[in-house]
PDB file of N, CA and C in Angstrom:
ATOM      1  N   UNK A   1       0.971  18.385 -11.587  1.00  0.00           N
ATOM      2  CA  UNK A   1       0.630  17.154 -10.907  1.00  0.00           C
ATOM      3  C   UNK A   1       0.641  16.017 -11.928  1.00  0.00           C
ATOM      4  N   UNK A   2       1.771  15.013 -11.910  1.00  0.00           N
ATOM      5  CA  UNK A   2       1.670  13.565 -12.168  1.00  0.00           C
ATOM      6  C   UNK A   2      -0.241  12.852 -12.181  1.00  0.00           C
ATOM      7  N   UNK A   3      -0.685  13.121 -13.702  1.00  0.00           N
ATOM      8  CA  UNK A   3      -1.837  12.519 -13.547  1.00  0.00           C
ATOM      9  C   UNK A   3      -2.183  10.705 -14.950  1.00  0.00           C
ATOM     10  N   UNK A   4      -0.859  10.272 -15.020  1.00  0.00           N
ATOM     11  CA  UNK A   4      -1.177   9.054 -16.006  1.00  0.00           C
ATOM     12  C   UNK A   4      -1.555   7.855 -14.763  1.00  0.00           C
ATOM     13  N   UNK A   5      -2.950   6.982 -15.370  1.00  0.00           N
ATOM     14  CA  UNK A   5      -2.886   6.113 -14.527  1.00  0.00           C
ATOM     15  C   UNK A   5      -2.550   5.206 -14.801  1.00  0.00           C
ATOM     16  N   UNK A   6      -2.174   4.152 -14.533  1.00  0.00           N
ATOM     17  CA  UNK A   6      -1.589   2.815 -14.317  1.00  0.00           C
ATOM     18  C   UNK A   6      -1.878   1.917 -16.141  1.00  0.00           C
ATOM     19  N   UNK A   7      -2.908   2.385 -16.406  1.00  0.00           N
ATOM     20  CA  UNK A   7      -2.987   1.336 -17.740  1.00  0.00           C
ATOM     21  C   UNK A   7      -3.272   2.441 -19.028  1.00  0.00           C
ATOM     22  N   UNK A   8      -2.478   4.206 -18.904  1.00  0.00           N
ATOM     23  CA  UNK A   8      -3.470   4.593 -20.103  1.00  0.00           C
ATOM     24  C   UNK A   8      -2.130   4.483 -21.282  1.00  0.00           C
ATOM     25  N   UNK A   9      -1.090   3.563 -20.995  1.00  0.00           N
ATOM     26  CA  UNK A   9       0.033   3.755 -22.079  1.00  0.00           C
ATOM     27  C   UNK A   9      -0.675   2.341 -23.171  1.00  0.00           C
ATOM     28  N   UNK A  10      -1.847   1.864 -22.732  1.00  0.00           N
ATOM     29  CA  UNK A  10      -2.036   0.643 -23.387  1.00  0.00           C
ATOM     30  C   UNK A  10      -3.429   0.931 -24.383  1.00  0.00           C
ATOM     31  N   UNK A  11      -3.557  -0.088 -25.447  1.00  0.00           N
ATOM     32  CA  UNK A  11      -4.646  -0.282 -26.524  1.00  0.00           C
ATOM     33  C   UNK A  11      -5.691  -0.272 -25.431  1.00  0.00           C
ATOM     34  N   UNK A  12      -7.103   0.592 -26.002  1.00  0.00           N
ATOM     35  CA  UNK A  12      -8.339   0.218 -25.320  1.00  0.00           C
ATOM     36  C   UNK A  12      -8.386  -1.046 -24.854  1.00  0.00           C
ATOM     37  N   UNK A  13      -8.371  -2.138 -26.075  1.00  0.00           N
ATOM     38  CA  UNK A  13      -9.146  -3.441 -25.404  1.00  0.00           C
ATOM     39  C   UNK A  13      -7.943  -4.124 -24.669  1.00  0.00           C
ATOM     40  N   UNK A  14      -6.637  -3.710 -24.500  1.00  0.00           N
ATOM     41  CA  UNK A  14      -5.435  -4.064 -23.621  1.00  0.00           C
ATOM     42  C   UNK A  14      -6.030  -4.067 -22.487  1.00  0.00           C
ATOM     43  N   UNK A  15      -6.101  -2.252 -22.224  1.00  0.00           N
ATOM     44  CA  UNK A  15      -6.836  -1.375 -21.117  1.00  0.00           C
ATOM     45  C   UNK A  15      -8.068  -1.860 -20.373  1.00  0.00           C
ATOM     46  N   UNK A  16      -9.262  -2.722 -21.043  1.00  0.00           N
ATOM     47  CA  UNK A  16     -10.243  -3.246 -20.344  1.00  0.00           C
ATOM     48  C   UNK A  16     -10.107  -4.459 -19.849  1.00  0.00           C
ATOM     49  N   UNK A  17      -8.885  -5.423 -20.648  1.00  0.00           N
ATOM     50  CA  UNK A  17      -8.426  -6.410 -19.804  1.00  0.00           C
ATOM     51  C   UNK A  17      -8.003  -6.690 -18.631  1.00  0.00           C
ATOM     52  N   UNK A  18      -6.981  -5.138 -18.540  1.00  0.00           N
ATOM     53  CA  UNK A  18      -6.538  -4.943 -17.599  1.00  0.00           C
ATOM     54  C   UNK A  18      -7.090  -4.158 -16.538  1.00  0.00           C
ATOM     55  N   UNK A  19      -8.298  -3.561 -16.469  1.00  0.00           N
ATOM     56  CA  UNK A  19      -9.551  -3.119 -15.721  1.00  0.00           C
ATOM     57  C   UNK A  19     -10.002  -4.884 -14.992  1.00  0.00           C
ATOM     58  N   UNK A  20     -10.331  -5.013 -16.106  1.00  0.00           N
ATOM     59  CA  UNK A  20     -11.011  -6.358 -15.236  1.00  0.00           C
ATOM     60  C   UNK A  20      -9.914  -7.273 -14.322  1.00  0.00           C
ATOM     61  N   UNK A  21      -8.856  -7.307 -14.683  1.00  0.00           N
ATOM     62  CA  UNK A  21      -8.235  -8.040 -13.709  1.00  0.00           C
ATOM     63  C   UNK A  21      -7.284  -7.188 -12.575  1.00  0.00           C
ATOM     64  N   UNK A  22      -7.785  -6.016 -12.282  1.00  0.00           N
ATOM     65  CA  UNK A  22      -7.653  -5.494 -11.032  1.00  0.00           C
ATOM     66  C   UNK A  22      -9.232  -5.244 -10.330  1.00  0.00           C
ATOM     67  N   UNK A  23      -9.963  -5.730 -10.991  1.00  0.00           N
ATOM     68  CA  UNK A  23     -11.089  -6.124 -10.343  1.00  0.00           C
ATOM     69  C   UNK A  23     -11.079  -7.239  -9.589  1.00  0.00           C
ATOM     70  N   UNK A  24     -10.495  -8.186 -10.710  1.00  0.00           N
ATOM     71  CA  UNK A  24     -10.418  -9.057  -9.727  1.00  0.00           C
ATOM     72  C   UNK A  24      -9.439  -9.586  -8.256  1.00  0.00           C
ATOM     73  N   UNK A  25      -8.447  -8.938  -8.671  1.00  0.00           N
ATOM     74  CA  UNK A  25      -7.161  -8.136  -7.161  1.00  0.00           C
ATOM     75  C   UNK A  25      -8.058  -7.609  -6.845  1.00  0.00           C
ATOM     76  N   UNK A  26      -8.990  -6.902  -6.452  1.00  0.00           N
ATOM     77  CA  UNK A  26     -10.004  -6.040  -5.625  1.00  0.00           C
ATOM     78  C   UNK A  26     -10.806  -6.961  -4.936  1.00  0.00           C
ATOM     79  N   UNK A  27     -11.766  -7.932  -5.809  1.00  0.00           N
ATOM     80  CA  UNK A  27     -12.409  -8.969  -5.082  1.00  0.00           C
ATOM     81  C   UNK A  27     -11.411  -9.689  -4.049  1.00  0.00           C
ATOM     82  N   UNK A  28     -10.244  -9.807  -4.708  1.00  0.00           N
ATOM     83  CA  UNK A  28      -9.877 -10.896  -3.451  1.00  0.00           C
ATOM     84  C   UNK A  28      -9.179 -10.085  -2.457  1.00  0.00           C
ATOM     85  N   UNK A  29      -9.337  -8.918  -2.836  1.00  0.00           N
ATOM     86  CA  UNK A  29      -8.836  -7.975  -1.393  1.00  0.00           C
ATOM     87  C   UNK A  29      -9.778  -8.063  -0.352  1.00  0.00           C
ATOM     88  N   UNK A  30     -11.133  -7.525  -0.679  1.00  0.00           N
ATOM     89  CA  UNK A  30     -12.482  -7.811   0.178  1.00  0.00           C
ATOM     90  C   UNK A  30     -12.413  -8.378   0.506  1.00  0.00           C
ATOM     91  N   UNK A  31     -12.394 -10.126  -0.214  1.00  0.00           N
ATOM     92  CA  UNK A  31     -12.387 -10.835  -0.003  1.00  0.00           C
ATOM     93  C   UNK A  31     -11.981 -11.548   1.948  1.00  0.00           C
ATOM     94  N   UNK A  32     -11.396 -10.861   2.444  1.00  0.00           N
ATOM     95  CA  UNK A  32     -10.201 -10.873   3.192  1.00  0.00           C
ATOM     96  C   UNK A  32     -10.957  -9.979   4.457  1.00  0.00           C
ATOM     97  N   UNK A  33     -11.709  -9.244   4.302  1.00  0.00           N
ATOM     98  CA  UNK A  33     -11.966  -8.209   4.641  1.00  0.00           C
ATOM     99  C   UNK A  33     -12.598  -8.411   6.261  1.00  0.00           C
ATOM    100  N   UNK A  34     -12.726  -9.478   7.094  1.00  0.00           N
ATOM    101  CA  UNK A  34     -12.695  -9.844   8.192  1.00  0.00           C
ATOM    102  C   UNK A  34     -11.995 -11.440   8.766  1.00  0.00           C
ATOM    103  N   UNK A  35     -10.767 -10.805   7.930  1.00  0.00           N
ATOM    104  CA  UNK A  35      -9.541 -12.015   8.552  1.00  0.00           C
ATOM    105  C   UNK A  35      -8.964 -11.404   9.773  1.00  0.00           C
ATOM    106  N   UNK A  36      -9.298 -10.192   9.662  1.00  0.00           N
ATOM    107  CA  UNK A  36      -8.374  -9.689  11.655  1.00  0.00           C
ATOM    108  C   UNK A  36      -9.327  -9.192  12.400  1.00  0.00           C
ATOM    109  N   UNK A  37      -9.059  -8.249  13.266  1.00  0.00           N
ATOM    110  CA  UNK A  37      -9.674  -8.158  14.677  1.00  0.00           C
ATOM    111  C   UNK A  37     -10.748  -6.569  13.916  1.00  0.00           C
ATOM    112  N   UNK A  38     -10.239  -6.124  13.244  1.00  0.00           N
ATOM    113  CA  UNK A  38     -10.768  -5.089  12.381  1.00  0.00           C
ATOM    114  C   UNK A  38     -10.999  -5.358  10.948  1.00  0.00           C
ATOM    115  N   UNK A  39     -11.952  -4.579  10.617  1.00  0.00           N
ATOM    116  CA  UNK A  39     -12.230  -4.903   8.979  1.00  0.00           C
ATOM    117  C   UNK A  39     -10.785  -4.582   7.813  1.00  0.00           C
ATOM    118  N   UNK A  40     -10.376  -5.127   7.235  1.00  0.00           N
ATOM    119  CA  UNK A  40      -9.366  -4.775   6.213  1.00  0.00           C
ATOM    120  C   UNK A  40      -7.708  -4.590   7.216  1.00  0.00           C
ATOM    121  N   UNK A  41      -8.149  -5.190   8.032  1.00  0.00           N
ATOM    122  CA  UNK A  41      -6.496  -4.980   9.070  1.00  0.00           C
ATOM    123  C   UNK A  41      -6.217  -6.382   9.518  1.00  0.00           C
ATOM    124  N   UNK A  42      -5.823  -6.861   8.138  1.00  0.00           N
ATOM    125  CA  UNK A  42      -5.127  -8.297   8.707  1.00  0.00           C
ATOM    126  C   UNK A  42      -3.761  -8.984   7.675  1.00  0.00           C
ATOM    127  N   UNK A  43      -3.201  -9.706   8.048  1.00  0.00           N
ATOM    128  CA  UNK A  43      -2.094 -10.092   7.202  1.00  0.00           C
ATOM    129  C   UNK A  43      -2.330 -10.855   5.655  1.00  0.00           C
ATOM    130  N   UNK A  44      -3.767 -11.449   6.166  1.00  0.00           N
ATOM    131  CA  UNK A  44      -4.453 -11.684   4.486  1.00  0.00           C
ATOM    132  C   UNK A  44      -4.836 -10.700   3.554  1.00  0.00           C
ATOM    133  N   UNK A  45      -5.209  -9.454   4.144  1.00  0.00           N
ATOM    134  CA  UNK A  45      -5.146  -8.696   3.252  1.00  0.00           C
ATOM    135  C   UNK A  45      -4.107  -7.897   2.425  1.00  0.00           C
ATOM    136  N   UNK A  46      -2.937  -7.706   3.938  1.00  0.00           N
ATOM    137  CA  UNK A  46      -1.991  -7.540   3.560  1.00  0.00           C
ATOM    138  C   UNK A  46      -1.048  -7.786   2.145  1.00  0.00           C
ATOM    139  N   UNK A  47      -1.018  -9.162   2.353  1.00  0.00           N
ATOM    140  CA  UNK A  47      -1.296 -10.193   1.477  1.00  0.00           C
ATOM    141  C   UNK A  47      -1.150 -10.242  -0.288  1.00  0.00           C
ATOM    142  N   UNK A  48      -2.559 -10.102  -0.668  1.00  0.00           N
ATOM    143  CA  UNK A  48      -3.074  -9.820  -1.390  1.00  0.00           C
ATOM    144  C   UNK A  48      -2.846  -8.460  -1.942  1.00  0.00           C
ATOM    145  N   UNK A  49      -2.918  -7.328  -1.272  1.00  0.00           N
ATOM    146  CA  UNK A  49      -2.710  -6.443  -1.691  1.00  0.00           C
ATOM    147  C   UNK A  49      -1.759  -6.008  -2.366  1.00  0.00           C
ATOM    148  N   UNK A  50      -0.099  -5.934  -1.175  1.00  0.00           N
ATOM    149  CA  UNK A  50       1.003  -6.405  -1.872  1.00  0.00           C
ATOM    150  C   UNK A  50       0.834  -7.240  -3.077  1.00  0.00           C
ATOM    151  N   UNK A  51       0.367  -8.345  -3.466  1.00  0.00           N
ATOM    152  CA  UNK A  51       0.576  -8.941  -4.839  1.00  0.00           C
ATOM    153  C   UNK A  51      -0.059  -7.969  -6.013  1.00  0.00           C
ATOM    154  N   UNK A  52      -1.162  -7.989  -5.563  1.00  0.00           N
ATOM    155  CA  UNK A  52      -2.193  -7.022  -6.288  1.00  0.00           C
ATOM    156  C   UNK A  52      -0.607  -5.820  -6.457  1.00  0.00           C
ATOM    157  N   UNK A  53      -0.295  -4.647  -5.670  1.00  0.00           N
ATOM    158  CA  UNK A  53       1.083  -3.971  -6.287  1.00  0.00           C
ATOM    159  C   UNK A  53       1.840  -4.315  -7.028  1.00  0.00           C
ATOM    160  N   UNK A  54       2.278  -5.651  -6.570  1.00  0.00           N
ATOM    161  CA  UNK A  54       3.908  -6.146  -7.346  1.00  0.00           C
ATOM    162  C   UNK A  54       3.206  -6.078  -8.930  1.00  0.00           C
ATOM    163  N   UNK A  55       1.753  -6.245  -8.706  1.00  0.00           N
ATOM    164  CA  UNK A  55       1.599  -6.610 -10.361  1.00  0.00           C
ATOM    165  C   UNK A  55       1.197  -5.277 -11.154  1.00  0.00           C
ATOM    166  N   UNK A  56       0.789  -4.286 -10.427  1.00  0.00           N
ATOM    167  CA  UNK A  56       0.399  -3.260 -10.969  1.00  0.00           C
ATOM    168  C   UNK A  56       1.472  -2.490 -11.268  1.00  0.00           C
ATOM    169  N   UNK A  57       2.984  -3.275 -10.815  1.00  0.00           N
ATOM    170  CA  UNK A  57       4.141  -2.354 -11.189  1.00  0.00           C
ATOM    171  C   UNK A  57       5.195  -2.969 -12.017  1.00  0.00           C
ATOM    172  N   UNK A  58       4.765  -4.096 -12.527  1.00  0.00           N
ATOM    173  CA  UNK A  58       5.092  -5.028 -14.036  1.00  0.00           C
ATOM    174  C   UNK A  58       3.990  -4.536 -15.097  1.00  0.00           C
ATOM    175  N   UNK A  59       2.864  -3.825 -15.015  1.00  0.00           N
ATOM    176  CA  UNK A  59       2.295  -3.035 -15.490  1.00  0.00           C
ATOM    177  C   UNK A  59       2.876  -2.029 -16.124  1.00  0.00           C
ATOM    178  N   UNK A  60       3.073  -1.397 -14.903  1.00  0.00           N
ATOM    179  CA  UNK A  60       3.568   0.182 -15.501  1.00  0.00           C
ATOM    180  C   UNK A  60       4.396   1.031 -14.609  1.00  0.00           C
ATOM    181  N   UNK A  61       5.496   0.096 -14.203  1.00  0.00           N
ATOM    182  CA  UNK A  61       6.677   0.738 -13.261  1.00  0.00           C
ATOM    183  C   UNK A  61       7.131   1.925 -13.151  1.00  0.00           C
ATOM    184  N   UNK A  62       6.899   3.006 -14.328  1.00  0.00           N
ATOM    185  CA  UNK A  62       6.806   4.005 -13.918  1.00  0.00           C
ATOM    186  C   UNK A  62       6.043   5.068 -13.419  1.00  0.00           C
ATOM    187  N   UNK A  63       4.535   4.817 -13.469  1.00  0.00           N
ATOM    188  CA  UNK A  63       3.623   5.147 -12.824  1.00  0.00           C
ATOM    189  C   UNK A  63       3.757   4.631 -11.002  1.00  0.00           C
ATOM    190  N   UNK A  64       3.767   3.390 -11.026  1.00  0.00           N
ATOM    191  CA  UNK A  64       3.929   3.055  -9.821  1.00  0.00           C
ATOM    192  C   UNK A  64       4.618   3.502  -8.892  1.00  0.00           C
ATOM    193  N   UNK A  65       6.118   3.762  -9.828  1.00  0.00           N
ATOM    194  CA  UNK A  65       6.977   4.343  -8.728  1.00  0.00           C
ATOM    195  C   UNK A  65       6.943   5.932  -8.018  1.00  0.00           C
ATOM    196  N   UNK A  66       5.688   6.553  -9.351  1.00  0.00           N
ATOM    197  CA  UNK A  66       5.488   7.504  -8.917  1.00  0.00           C
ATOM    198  C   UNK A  66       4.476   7.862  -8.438  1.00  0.00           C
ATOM    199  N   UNK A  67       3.120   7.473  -8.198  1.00  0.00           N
ATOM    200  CA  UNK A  67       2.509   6.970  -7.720  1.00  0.00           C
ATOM    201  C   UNK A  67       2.099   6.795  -5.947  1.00  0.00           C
ATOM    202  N   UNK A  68       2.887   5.679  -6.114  1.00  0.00           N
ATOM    203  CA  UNK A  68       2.962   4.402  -5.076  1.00  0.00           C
ATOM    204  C   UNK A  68       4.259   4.601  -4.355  1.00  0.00           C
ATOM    205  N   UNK A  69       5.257   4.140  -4.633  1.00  0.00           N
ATOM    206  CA  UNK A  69       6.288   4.241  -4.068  1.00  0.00           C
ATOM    207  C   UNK A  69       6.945   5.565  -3.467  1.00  0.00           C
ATOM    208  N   UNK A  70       6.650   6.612  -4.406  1.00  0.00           N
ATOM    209  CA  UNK A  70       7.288   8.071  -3.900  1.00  0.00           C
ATOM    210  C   UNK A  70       6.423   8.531  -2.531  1.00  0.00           C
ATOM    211  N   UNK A  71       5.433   8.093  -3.070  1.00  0.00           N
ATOM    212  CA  UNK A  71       4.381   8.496  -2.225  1.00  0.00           C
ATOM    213  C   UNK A  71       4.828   7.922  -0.774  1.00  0.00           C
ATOM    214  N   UNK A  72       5.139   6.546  -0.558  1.00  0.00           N
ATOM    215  CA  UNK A  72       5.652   5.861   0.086  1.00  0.00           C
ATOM    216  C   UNK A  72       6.491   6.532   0.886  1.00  0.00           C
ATOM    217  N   UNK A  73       7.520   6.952   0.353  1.00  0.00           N
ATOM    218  CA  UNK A  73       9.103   7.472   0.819  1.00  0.00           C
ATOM    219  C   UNK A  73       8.680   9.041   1.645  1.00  0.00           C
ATOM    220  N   UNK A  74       7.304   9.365   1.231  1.00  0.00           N
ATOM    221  CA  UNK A  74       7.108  10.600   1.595  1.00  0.00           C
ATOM    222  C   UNK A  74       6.890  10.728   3.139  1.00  0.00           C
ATOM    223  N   UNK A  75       5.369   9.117   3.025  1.00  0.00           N
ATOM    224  CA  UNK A  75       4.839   9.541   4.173  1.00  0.00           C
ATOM    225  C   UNK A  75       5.629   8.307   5.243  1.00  0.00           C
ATOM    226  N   UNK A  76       6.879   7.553   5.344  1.00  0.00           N
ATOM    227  CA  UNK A  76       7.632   6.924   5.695  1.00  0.00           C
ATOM    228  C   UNK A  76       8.466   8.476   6.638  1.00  0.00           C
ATOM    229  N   UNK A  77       8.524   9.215   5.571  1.00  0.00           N
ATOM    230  CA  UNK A  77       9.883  10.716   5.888  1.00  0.00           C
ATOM    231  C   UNK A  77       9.111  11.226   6.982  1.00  0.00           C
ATOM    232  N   UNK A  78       7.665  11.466   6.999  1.00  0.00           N
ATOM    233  CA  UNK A  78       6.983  12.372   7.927  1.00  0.00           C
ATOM    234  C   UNK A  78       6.784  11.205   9.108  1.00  0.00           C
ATOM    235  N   UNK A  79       6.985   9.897   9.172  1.00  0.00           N
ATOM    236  CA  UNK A  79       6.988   9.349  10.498  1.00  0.00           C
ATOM    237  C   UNK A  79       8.415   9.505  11.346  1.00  0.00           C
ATOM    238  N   UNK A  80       9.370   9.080  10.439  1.00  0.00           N
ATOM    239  CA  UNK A  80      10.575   8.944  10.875  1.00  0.00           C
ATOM    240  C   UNK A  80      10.771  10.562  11.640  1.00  0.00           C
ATOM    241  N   UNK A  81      10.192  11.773  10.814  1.00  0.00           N
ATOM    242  CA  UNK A  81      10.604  13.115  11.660  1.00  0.00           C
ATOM    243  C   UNK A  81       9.739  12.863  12.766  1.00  0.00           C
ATOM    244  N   UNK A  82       8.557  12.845  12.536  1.00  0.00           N
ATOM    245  CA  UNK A  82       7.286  12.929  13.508  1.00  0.00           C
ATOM    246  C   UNK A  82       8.184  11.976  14.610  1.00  0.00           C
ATOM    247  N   UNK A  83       8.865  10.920  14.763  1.00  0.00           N
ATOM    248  CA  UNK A  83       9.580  10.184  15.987  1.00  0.00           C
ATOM    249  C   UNK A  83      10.534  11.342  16.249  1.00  0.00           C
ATOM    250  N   UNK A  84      11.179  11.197  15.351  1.00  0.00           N
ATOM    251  CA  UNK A  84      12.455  12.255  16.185  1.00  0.00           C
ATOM    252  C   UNK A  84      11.931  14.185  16.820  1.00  0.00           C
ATOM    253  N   UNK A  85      10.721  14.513  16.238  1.00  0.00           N
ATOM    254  CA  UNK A  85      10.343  15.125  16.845  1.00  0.00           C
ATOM    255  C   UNK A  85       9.424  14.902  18.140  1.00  0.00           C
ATOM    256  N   UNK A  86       9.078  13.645  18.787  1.00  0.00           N
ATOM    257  CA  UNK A  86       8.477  13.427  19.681  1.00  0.00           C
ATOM    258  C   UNK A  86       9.317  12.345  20.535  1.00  0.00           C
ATOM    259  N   UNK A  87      10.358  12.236  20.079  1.00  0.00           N
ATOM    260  CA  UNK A  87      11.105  10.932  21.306  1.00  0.00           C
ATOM    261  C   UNK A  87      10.525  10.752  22.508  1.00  0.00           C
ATOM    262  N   UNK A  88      10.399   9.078  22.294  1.00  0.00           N
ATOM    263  CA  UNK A  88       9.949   8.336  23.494  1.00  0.00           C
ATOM    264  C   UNK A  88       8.129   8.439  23.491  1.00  0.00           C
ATOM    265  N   UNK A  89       7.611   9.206  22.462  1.00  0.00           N
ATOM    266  CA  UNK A  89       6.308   9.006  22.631  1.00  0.00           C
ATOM    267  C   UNK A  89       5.825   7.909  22.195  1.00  0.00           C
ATOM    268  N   UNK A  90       4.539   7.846  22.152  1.00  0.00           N
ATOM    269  CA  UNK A  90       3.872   6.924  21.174  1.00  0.00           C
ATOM    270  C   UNK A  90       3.332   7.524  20.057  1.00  0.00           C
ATOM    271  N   UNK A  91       3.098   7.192  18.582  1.00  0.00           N
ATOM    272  CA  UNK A  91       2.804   7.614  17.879  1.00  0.00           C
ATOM    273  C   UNK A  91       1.701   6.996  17.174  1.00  0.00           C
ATOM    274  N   UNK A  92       0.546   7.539  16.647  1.00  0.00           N
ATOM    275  CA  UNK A  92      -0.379   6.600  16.108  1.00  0.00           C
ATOM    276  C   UNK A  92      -0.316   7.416  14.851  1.00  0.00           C
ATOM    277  N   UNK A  93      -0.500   6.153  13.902  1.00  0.00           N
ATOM    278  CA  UNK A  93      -0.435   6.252  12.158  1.00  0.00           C
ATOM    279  C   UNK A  93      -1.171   6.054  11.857  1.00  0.00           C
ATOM    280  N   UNK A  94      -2.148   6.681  11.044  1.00  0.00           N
ATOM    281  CA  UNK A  94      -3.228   6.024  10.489  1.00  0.00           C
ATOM    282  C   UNK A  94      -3.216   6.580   8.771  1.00  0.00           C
ATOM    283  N   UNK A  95      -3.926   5.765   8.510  1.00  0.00           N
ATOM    284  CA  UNK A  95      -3.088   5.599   6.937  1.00  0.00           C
ATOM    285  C   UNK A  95      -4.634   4.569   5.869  1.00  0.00           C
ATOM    286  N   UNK A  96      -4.546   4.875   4.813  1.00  0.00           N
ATOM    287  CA  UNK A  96      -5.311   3.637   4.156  1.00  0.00           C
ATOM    288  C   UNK A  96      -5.242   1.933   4.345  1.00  0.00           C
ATOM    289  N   UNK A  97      -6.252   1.507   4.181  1.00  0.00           N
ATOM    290  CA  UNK A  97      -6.047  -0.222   4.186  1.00  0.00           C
ATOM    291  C   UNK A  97      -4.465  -0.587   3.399  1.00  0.00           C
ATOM    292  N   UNK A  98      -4.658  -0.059   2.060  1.00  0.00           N
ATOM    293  CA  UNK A  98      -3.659  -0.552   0.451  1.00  0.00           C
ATOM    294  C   UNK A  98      -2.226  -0.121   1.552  1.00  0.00           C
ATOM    295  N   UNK A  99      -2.382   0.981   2.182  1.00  0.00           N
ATOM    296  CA  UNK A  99      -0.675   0.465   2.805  1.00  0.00           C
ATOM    297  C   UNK A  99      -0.117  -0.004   3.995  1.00  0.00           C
ATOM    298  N   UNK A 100      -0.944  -0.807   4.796  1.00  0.00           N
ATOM    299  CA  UNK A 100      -0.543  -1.060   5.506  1.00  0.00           C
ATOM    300  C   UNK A 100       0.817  -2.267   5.213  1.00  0.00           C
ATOM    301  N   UNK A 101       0.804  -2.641   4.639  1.00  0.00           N
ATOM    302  CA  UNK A 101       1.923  -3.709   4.186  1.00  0.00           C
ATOM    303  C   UNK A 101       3.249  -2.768   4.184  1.00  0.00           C
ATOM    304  N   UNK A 102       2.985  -1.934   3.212  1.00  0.00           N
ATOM    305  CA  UNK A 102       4.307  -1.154   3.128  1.00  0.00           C
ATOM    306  C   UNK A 102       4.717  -0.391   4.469  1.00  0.00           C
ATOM    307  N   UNK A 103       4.025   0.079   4.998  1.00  0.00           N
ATOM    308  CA  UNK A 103       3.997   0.716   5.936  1.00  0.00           C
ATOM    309  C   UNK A 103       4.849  -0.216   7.215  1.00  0.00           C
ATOM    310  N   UNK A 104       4.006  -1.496   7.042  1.00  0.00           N
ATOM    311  CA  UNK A 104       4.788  -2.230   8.469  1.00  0.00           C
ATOM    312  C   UNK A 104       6.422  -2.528   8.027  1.00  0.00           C
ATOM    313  N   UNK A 105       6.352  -2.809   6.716  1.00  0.00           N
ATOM    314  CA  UNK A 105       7.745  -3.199   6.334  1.00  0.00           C
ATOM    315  C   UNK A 105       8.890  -2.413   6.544  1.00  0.00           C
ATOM    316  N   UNK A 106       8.524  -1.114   5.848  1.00  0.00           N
ATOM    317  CA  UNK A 106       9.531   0.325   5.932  1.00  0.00           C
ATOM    318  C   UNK A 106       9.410   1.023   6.982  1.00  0.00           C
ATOM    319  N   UNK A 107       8.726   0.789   8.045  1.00  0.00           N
ATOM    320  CA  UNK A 107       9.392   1.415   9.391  1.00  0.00           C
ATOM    321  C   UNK A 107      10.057   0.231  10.265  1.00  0.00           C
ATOM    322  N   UNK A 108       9.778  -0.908   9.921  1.00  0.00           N
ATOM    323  CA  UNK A 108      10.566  -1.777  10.054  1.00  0.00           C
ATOM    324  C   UNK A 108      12.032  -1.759  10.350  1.00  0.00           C
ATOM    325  N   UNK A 109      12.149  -1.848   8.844  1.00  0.00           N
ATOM    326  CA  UNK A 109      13.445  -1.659   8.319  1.00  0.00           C
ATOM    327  C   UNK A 109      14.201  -0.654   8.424  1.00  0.00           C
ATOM    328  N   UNK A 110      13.525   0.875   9.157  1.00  0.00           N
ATOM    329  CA  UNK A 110      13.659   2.092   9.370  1.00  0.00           C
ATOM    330  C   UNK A 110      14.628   1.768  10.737  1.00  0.00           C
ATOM    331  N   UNK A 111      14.163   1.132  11.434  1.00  0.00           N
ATOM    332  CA  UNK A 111      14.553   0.712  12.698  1.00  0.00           C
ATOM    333  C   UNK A 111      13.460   0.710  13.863  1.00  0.00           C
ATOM    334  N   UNK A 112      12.053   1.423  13.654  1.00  0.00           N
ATOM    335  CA  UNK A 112      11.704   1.800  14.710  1.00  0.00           C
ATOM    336  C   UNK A 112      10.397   1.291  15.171  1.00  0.00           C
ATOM    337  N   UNK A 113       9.916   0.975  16.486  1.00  0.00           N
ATOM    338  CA  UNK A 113       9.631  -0.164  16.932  1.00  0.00           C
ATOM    339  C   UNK A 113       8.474  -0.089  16.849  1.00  0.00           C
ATOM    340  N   UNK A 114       7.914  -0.775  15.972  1.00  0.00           N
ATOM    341  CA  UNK A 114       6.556  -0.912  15.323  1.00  0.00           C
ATOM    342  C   UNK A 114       5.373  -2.158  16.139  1.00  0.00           C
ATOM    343  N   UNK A 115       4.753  -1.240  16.524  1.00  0.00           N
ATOM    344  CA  UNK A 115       3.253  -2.159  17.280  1.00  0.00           C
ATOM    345  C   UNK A 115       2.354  -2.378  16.757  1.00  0.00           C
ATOM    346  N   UNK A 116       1.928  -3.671  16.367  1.00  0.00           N
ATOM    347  CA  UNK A 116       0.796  -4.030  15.629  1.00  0.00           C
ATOM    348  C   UNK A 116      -0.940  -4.337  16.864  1.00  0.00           C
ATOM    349  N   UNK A 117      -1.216  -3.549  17.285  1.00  0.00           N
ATOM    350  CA  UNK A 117      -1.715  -4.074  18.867  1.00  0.00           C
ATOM    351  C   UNK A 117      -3.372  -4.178  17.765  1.00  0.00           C
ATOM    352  N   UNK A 118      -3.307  -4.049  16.619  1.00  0.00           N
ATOM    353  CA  UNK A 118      -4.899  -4.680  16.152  1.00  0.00           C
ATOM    354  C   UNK A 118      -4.839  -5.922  14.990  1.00  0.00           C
ATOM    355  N   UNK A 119      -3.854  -6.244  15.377  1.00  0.00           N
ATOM    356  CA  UNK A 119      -4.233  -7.917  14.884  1.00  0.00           C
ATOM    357  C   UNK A 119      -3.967  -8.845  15.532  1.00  0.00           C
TER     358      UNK A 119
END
């Protein structure tokens, strides 16, 4: 099991810099945290979060991609079957806050017809 996290290729006091300022991407995730109809399910968080990524993967792009992104492609693979094994149903996803961004984007782009019915 892939276990490096995101900041251990860096100097300690690199490393606590960079602690603190995904703290602060964290605050302003909360931050957010009743911009939609549900707690943490809104496009501001969305938002944020995504940035909060883009930066954690100018960080350390190869963690991320393995990480984050594979991870991505994985559970993207188990919707796309999960449709073609249920055609014409409805399907409910449920998933962490951190992906809903990716999530709306890449089934998106997947082709398949994505309902946002809580924001």
């Amino acid at each position: 099991m892939f276990q490096e996290e995101p900041f251990d290729r860096y100097s300690d006091s690199k490393k606590r810099e960079l602690e603190i300022e995904l703290s602060e991407w964290n605050k302003k995730q909360l931050s957010t945290w009743n911009s939609g109809k549900i707690p943490l399910n809104s496009q501001d968080y969305d938002l944020v979060t995504k940035r909060m990524y883009d930066w954690l993967y100018v960080v350390n792009p190869e963690v991320q991609q393995i990480t984050w992104n594979a991870r991505h492609a994985i559970m993207v693979k188990r919707v796309k079957q999960t449709v073609a094994d249920y055609s014409g149903k409805r399907i409910l996803c449920i998933h962490g806050a951190d992906h809903n961004y990716w999530y709306y984007d890449a089934l998106a782009k997947a082709g398949l017809d994505v309902v946002y019915p809580l924001r």
